[in-house]
Protein backbone atom coordinates (compact mmCIF):
# COMPACT_ATOMS: atom_id res chain seq x y z
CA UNK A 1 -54.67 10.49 167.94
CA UNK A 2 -51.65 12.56 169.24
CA UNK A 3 -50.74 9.57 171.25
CA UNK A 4 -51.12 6.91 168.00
CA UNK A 5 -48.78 9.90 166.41
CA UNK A 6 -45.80 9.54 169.00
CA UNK A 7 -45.89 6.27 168.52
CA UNK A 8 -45.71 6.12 164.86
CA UNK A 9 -42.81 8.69 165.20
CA UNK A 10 -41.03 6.69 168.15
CA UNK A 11 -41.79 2.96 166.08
CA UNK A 12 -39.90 4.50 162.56
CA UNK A 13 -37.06 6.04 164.82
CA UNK A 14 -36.15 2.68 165.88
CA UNK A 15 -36.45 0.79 162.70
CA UNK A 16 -34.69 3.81 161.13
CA UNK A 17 -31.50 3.04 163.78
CA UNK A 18 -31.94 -0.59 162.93
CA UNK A 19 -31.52 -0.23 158.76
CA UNK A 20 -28.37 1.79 159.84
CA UNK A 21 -26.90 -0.91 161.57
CA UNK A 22 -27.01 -2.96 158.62
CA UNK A 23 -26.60 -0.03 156.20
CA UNK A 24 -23.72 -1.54 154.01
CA UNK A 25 -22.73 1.72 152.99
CA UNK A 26 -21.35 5.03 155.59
CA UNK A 27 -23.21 7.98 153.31
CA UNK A 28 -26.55 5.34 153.74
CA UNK A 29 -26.08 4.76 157.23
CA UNK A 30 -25.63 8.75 157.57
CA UNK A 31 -29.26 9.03 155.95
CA UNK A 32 -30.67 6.30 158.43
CA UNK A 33 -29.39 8.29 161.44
CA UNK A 34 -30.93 11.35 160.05
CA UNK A 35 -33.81 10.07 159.82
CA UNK A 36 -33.61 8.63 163.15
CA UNK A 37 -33.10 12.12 163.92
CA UNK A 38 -36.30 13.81 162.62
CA UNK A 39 -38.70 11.24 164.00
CA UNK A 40 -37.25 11.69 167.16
CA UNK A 41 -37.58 15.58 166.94
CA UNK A 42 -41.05 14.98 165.77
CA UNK A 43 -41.66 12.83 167.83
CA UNK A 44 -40.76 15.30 171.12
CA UNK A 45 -42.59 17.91 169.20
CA UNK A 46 -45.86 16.61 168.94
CA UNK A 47 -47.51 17.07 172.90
CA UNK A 48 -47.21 21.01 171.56
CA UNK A 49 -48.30 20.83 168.23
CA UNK A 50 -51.60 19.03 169.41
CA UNK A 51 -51.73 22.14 172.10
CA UNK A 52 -51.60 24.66 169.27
C-alpha cells in the first residue's frame, strides 16, 4: 500500500504542474504549484509515516 500511496502522491504532483501550465490565471497557477508542492512533500514523507 505505501508504495500505491507514493504513487498516487507523485501521479497528482505532475498533473497538478500540468493544470498550472495552462492555468489562465497567475493567483490559479500559484494554487496549482502549491499543490504541486504538498504532494511532493507527502509524497517524500510517506517511507516514514508507514515506519511509524
Amino acid at each position: 500500500m505505501p508504495q500505491d500511496q507514493i504513487s498516487y502522491y507523485r501521479r497528482r504532483e505532475q498533473d497538478e504542474r500540468q493544470m498550472a501550465r495552462v492555468a489562465p490565471e497567475p493567483s490559479i497557477r500559484r494554487i496549482h504549484l502549491d499543490m504541486a508542492a504538498r504532494y511532493a512533500q507527502l509524497a517524500a514523507e510517506e517511507p516514514h509515516i508507514a515506519e511509524s
